[in-house]
PDB file of N, CA and C in Angstrom:
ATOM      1  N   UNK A   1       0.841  -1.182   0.000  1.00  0.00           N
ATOM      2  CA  UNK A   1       0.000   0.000   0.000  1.00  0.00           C
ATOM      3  C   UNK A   1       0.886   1.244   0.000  1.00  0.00           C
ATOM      4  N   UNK A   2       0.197   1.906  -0.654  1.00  0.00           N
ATOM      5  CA  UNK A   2       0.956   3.724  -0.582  1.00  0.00           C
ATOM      6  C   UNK A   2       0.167   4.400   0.255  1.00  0.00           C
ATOM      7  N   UNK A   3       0.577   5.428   0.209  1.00  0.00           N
ATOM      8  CA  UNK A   3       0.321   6.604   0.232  1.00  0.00           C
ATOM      9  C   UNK A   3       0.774   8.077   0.024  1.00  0.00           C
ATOM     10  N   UNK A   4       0.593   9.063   0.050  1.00  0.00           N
ATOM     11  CA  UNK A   4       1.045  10.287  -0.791  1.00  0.00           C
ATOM     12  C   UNK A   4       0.597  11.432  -0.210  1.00  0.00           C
ATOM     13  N   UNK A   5       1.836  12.713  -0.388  1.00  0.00           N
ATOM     14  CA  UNK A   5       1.033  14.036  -0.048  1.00  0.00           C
ATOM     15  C   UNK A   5       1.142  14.749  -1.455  1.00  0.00           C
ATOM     16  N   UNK A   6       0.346  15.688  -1.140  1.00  0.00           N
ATOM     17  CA  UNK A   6      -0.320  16.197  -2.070  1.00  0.00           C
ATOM     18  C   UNK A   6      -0.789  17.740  -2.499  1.00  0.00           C
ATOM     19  N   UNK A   7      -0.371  19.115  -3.468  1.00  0.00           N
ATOM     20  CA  UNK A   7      -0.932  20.538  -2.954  1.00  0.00           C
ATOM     21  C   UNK A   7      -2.905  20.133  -3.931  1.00  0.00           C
ATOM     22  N   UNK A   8      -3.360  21.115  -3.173  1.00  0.00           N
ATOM     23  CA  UNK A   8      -5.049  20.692  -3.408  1.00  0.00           C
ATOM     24  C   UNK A   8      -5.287  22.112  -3.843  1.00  0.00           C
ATOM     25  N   UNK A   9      -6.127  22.220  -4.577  1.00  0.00           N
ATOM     26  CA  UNK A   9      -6.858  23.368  -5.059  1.00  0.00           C
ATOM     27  C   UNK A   9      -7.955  23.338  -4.808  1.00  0.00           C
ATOM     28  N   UNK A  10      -9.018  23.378  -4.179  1.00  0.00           N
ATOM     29  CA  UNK A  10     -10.853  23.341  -4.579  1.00  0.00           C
ATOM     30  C   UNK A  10     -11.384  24.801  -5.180  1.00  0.00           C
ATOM     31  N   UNK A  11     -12.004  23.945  -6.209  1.00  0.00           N
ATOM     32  CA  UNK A  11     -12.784  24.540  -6.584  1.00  0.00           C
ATOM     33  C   UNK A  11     -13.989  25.831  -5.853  1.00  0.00           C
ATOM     34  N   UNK A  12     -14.426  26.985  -5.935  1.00  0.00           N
ATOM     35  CA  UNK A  12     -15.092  27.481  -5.475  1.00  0.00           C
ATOM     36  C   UNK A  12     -16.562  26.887  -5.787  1.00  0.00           C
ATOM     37  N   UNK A  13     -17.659  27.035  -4.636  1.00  0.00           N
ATOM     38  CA  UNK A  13     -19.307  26.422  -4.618  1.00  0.00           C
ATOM     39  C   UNK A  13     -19.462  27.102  -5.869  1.00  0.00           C
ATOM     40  N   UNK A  14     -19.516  28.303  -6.445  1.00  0.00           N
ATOM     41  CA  UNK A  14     -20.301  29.072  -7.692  1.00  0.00           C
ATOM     42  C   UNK A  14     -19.214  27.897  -8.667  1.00  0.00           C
ATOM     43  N   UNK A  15     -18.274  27.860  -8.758  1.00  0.00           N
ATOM     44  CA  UNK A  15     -17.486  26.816  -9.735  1.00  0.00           C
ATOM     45  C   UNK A  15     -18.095  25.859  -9.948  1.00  0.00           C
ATOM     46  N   UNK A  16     -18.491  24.856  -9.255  1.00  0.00           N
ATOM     47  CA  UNK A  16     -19.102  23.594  -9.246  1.00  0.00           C
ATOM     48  C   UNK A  16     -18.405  22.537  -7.666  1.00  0.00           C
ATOM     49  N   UNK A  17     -17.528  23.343  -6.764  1.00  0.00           N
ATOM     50  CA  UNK A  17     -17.340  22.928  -5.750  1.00  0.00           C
ATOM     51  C   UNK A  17     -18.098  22.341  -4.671  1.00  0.00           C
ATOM     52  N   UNK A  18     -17.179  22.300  -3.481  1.00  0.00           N
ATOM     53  CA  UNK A  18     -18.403  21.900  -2.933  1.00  0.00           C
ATOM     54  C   UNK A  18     -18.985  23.009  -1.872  1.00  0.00           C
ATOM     55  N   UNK A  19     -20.343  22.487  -1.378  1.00  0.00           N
ATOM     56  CA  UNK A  19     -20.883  23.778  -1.152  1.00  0.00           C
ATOM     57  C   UNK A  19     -20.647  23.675   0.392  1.00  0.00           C
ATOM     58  N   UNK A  20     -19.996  23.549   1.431  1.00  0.00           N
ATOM     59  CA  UNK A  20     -19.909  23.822   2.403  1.00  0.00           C
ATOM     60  C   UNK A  20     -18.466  22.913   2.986  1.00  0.00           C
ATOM     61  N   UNK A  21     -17.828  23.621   4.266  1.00  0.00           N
ATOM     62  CA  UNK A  21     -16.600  22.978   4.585  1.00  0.00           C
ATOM     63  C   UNK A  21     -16.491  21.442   5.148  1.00  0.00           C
ATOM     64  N   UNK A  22     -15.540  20.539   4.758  1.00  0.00           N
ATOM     65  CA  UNK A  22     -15.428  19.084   5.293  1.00  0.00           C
ATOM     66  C   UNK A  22     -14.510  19.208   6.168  1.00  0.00           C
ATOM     67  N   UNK A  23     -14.854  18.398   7.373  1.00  0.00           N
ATOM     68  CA  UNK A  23     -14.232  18.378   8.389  1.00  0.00           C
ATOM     69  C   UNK A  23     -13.081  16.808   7.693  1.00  0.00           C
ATOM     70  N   UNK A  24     -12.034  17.015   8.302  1.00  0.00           N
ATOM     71  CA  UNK A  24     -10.888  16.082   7.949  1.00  0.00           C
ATOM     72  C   UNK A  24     -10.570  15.212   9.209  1.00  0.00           C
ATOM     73  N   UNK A  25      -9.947  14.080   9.327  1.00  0.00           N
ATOM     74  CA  UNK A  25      -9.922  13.430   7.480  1.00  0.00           C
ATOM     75  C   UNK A  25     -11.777  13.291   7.663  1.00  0.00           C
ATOM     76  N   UNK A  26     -11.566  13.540   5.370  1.00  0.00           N
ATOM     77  CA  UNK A  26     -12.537  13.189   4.766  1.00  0.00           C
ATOM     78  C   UNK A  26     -12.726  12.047   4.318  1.00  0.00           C
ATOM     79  N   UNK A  27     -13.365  10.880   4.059  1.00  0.00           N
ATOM     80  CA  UNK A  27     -12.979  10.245   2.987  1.00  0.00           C
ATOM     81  C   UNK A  27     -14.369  10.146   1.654  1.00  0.00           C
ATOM     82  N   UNK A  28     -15.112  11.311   1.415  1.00  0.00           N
ATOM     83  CA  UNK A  28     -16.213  11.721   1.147  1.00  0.00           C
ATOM     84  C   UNK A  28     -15.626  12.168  -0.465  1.00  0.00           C
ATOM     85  N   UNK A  29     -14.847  12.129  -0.766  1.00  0.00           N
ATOM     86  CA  UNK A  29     -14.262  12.302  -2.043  1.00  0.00           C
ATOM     87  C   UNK A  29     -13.369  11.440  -2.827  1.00  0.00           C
ATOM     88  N   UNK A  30     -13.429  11.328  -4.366  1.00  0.00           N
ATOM     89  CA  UNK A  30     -12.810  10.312  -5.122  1.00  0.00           C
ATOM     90  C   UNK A  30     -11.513  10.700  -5.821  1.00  0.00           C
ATOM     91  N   UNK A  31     -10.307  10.422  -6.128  1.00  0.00           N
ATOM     92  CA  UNK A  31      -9.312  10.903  -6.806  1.00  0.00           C
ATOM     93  C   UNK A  31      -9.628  10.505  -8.196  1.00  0.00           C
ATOM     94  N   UNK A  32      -9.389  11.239  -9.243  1.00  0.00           N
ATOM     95  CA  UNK A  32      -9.638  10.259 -10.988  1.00  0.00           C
ATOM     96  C   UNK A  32      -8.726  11.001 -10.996  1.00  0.00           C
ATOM     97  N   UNK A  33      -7.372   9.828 -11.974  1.00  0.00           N
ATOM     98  CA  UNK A  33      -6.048  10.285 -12.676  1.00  0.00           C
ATOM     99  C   UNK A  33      -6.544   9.620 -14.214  1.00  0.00           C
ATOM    100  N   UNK A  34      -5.546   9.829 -14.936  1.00  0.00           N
ATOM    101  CA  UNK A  34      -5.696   9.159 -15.970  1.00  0.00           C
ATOM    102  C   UNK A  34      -4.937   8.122 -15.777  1.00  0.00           C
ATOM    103  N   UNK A  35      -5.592   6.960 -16.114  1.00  0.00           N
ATOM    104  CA  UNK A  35      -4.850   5.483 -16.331  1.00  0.00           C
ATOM    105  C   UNK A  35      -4.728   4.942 -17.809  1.00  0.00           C
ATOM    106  N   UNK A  36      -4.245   5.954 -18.174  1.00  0.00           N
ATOM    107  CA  UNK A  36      -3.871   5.596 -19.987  1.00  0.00           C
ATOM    108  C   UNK A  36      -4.755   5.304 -21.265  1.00  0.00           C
ATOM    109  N   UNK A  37      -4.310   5.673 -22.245  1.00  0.00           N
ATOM    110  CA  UNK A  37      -5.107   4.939 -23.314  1.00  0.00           C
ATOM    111  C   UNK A  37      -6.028   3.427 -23.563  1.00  0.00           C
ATOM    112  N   UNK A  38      -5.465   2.527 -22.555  1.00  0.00           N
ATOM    113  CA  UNK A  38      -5.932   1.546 -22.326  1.00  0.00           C
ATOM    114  C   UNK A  38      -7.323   1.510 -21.044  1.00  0.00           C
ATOM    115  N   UNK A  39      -7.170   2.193 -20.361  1.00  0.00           N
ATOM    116  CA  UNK A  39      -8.186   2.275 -18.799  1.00  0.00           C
ATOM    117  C   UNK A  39      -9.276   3.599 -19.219  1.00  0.00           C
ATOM    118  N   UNK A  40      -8.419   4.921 -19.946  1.00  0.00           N
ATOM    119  CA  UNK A  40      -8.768   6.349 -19.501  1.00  0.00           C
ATOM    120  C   UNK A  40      -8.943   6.351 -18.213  1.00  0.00           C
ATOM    121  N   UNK A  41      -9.962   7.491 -17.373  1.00  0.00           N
ATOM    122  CA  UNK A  41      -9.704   7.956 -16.162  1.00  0.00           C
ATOM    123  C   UNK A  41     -10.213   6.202 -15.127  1.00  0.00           C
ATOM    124  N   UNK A  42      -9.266   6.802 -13.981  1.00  0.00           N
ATOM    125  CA  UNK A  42      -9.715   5.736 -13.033  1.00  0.00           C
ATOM    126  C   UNK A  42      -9.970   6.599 -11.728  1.00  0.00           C
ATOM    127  N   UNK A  43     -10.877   6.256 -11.217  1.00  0.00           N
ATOM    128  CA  UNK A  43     -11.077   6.716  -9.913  1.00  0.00           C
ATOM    129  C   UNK A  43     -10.965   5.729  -8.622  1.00  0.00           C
ATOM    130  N   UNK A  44      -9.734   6.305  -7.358  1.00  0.00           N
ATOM    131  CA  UNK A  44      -9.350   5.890  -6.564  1.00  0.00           C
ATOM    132  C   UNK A  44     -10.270   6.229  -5.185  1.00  0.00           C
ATOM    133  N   UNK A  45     -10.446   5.352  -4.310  1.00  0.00           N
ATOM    134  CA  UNK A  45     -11.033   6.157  -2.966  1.00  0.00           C
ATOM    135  C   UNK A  45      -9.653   6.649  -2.323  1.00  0.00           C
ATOM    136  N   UNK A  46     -10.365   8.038  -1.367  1.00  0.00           N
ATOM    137  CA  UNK A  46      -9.144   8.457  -0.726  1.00  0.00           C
ATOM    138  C   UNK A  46      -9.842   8.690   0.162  1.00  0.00           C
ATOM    139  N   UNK A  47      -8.417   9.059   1.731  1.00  0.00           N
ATOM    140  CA  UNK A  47      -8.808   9.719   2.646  1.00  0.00           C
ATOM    141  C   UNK A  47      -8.200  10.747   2.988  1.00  0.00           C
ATOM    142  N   UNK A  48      -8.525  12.021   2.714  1.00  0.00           N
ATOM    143  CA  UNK A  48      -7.792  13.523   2.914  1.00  0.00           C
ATOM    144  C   UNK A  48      -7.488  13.856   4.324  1.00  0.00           C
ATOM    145  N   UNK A  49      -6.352  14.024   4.935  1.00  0.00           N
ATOM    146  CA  UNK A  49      -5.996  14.950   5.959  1.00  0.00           C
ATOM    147  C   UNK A  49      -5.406  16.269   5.722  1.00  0.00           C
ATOM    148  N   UNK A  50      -5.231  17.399   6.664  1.00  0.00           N
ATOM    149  CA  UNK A  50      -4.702  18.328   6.570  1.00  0.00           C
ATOM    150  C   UNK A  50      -3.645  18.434   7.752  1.00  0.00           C
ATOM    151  N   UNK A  51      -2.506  18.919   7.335  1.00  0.00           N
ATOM    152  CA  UNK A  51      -1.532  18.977   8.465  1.00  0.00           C
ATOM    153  C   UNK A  51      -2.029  19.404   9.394  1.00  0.00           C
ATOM    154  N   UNK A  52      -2.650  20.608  10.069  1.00  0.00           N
ATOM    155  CA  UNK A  52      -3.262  21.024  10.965  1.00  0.00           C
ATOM    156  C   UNK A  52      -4.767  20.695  11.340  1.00  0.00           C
ATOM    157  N   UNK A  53      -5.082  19.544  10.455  1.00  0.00           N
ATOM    158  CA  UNK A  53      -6.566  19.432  11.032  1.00  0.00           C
ATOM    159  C   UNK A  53      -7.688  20.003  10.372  1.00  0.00           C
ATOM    160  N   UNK A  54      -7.244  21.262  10.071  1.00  0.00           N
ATOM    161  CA  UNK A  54      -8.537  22.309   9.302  1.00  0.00           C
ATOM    162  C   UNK A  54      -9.538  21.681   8.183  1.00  0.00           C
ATOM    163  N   UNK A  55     -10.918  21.992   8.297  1.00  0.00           N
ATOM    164  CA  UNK A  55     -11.206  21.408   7.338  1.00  0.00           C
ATOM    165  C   UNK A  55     -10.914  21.539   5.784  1.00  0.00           C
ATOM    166  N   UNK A  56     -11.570  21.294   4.827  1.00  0.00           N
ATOM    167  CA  UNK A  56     -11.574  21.215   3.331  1.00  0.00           C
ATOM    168  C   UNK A  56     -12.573  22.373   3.263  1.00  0.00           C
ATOM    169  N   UNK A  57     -12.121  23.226   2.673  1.00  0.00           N
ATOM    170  CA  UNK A  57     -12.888  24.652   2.553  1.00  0.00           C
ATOM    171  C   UNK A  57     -13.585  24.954   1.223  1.00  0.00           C
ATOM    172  N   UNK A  58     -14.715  25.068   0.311  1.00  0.00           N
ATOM    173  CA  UNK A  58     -14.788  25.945  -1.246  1.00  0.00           C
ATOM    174  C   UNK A  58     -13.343  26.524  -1.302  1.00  0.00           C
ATOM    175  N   UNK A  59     -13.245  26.809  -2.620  1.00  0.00           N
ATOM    176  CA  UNK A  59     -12.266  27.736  -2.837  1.00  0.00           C
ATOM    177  C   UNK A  59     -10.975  28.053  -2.333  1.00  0.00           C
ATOM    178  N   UNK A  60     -10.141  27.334  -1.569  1.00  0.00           N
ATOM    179  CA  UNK A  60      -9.289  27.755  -0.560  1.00  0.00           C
ATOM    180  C   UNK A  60      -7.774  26.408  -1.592  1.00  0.00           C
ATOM    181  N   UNK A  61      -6.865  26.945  -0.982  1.00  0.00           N
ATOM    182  CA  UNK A  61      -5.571  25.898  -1.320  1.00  0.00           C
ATOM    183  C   UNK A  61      -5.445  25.529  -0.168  1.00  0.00           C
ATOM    184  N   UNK A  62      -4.806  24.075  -0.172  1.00  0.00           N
ATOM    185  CA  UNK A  62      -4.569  23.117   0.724  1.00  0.00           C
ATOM    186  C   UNK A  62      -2.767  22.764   0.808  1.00  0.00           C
ATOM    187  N   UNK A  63      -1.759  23.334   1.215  1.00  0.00           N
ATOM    188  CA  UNK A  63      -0.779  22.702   1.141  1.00  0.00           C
ATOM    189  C   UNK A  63       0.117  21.749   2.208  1.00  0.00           C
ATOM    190  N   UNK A  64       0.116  20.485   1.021  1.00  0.00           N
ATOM    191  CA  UNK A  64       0.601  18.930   1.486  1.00  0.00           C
ATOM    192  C   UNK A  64      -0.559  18.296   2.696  1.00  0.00           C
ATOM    193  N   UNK A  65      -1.707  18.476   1.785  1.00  0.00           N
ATOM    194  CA  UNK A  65      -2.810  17.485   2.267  1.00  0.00           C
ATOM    195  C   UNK A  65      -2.212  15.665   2.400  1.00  0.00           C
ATOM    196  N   UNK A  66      -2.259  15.263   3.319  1.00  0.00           N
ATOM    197  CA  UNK A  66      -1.966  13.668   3.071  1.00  0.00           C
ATOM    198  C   UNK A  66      -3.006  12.806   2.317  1.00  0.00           C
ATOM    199  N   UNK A  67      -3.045  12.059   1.617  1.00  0.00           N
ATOM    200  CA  UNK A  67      -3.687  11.503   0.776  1.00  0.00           C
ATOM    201  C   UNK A  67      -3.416   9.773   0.989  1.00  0.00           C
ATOM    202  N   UNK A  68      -4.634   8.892   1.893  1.00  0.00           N
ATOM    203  CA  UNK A  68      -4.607   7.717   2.242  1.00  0.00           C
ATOM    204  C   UNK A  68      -5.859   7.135   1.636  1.00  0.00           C
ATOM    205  N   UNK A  69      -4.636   6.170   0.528  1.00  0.00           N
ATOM    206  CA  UNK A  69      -5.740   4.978  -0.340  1.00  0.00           C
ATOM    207  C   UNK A  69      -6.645   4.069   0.227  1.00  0.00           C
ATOM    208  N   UNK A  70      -7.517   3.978  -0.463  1.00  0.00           N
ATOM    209  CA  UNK A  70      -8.617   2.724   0.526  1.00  0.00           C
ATOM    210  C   UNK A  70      -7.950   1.438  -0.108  1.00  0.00           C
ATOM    211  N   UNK A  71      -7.808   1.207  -1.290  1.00  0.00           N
ATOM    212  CA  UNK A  71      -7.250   0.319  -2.286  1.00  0.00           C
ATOM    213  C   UNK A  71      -5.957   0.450  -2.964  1.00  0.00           C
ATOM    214  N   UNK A  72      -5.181  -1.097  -2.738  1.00  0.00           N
ATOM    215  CA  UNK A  72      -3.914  -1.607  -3.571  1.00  0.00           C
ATOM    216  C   UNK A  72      -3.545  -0.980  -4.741  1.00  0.00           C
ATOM    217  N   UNK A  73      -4.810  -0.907  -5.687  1.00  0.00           N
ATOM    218  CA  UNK A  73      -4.523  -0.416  -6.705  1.00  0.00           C
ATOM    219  C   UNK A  73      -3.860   1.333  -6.955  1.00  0.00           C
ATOM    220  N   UNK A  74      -3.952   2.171  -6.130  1.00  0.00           N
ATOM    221  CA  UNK A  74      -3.587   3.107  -5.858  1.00  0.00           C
ATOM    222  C   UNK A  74      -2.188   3.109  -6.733  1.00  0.00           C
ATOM    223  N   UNK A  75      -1.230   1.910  -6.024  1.00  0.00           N
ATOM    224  CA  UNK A  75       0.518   1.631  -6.269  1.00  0.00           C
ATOM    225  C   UNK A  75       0.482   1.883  -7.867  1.00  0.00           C
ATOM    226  N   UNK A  76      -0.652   1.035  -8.429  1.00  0.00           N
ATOM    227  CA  UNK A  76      -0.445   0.848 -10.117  1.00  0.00           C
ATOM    228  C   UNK A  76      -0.459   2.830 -10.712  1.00  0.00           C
ATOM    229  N   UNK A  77      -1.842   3.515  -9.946  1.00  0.00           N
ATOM    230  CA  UNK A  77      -1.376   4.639 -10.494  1.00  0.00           C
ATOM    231  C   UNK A  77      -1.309   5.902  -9.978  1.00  0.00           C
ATOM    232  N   UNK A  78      -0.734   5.699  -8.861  1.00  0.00           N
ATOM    233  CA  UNK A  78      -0.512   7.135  -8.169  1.00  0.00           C
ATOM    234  C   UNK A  78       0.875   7.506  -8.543  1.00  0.00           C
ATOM    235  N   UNK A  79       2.053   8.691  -8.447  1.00  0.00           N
ATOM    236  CA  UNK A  79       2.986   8.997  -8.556  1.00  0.00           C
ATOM    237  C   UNK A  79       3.516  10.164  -8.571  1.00  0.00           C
ATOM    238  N   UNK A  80       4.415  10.459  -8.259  1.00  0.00           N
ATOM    239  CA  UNK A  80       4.790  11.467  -7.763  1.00  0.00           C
ATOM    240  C   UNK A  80       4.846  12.643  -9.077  1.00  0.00           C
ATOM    241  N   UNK A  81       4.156  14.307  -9.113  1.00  0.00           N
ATOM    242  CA  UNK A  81       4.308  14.974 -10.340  1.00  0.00           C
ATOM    243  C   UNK A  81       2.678  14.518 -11.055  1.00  0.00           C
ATOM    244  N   UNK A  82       2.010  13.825 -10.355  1.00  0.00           N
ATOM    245  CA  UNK A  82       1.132  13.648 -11.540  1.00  0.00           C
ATOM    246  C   UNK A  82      -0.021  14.564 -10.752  1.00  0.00           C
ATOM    247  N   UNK A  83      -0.688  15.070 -12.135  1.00  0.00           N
ATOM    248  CA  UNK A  83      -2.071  16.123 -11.954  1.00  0.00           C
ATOM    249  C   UNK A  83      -3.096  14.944 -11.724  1.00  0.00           C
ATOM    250  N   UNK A  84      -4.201  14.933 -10.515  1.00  0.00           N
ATOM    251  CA  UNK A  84      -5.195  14.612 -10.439  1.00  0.00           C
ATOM    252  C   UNK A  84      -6.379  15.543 -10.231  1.00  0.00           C
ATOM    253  N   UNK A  85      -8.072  14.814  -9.763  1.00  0.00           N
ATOM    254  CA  UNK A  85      -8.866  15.601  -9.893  1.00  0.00           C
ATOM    255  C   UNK A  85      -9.506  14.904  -8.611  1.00  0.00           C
ATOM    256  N   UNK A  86     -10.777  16.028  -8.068  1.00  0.00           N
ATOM    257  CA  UNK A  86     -11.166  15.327  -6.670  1.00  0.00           C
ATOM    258  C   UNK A  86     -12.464  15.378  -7.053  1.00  0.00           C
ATOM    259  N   UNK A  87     -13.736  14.391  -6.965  1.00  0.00           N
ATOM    260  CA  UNK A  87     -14.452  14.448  -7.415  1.00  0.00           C
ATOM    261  C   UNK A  87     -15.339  13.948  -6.837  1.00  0.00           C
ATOM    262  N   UNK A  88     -17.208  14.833  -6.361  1.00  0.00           N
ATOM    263  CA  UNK A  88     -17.609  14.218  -5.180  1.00  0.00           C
ATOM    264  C   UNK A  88     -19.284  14.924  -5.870  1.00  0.00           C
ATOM    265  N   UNK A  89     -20.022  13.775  -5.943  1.00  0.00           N
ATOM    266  CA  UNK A  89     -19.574  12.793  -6.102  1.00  0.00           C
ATOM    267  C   UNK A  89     -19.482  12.289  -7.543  1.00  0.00           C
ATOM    268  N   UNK A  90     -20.348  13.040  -8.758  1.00  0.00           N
ATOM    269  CA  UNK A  90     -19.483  13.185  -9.869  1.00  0.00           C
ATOM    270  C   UNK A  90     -19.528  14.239 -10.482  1.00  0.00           C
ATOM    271  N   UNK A  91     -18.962  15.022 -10.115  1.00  0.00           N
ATOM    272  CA  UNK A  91     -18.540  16.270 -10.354  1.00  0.00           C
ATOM    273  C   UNK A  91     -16.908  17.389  -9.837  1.00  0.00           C
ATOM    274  N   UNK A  92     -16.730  17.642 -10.764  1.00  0.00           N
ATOM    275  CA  UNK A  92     -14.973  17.612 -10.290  1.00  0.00           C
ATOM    276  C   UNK A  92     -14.781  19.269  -9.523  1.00  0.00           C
ATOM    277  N   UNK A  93     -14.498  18.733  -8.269  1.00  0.00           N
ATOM    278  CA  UNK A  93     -14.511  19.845  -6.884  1.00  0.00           C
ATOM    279  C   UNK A  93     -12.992  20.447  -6.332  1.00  0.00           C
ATOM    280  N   UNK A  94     -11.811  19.522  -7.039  1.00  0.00           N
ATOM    281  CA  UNK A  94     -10.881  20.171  -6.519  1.00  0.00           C
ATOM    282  C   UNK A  94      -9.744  19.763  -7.658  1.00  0.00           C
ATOM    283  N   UNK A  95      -8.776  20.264  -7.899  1.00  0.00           N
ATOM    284  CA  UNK A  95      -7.722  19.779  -8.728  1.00  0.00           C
ATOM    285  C   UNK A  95      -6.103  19.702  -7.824  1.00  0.00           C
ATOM    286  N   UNK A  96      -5.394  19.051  -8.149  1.00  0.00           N
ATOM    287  CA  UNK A  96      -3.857  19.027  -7.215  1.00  0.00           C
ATOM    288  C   UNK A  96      -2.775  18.113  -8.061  1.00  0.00           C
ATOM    289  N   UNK A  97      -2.114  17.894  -7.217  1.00  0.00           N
ATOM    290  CA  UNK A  97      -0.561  17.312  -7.892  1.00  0.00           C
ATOM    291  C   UNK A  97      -0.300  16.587  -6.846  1.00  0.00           C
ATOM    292  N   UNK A  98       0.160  15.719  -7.216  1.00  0.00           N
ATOM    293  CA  UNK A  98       0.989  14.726  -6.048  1.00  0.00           C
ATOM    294  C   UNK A  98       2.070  15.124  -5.923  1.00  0.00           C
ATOM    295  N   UNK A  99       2.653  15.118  -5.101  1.00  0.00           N
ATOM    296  CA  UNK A  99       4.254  15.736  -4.279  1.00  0.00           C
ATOM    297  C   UNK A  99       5.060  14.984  -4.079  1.00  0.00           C
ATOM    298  N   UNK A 100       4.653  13.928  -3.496  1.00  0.00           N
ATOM    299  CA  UNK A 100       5.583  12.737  -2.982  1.00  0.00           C
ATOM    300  C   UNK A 100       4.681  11.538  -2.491  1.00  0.00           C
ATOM    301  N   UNK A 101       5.505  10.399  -2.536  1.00  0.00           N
ATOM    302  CA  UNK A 101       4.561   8.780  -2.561  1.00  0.00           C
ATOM    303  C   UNK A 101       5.556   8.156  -1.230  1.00  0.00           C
ATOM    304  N   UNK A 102       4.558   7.538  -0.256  1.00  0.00           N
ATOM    305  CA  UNK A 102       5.514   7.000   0.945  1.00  0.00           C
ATOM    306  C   UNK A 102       4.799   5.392   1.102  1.00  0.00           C
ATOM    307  N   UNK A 103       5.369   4.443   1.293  1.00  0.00           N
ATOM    308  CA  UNK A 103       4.978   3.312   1.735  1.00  0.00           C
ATOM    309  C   UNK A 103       4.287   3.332   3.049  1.00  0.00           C
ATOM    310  N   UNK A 104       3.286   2.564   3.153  1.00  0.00           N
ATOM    311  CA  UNK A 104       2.315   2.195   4.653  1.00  0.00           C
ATOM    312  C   UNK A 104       2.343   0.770   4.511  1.00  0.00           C
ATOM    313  N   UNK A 105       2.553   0.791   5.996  1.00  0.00           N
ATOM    314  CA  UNK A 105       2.806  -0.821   6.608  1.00  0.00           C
ATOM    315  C   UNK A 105       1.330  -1.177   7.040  1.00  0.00           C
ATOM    316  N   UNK A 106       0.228  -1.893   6.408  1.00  0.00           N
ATOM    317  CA  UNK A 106      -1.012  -2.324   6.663  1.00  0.00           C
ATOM    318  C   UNK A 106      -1.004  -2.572   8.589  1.00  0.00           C
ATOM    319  N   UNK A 107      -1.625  -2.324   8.808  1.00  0.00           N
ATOM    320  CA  UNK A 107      -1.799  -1.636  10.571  1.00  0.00           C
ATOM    321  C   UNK A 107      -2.258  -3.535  11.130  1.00  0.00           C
TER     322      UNK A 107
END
């Protein structure tokens, strides 16, 4: 299993965001990257933290949100540098980049 941090953008509510703040961790939102010409987009479950706790705000930047996979498959396509999208529940609410990828030892 991975996991990853991450800078977050959300979208503002008039954007198509979401319309009120999430308390963290979330896990109320989906990651979709692209998984290639062969898959197109795939969507991952996640669970968002914020270094300090704060929630997930409309409109606001998030920097080095932690980002914890529900699923294995994550390893096949998460990585470090890549643009994803946050999407809840189908409608795309936040955009970010992955920063860095760390191994988790299943608890």
């Amino acid at each position: 299993m991975i996991g990853a941090f991450a800078d977050l953008a959300l979208l503002s509510t008039e954007d198509g965001g979401i319309r009120s703040s999430m308390l963290t961790p979330c896990r109320s939102l989906l990651l979709r990257v692209d998984g290639g010409s062969e898959f197109g987009p795939v969507m991952v479950g996640v669970q968002i933290s914020t270094e300090s706790g704060e929630p997930i705000a409309p409109g606001t930047s998030i920097i080095h949100a932690q980002l914890d996979f529900w699923a294995d498959v994550a390893e096949v396509y998460i990585a470090p540098r890549q643009a994803f999208e946050l999407c809840y529940p189908n409608r795309v609410v936040a955009r970010g980049l992955i920063t860095s990828v760390f191994p988790v030892t299943p608890a």
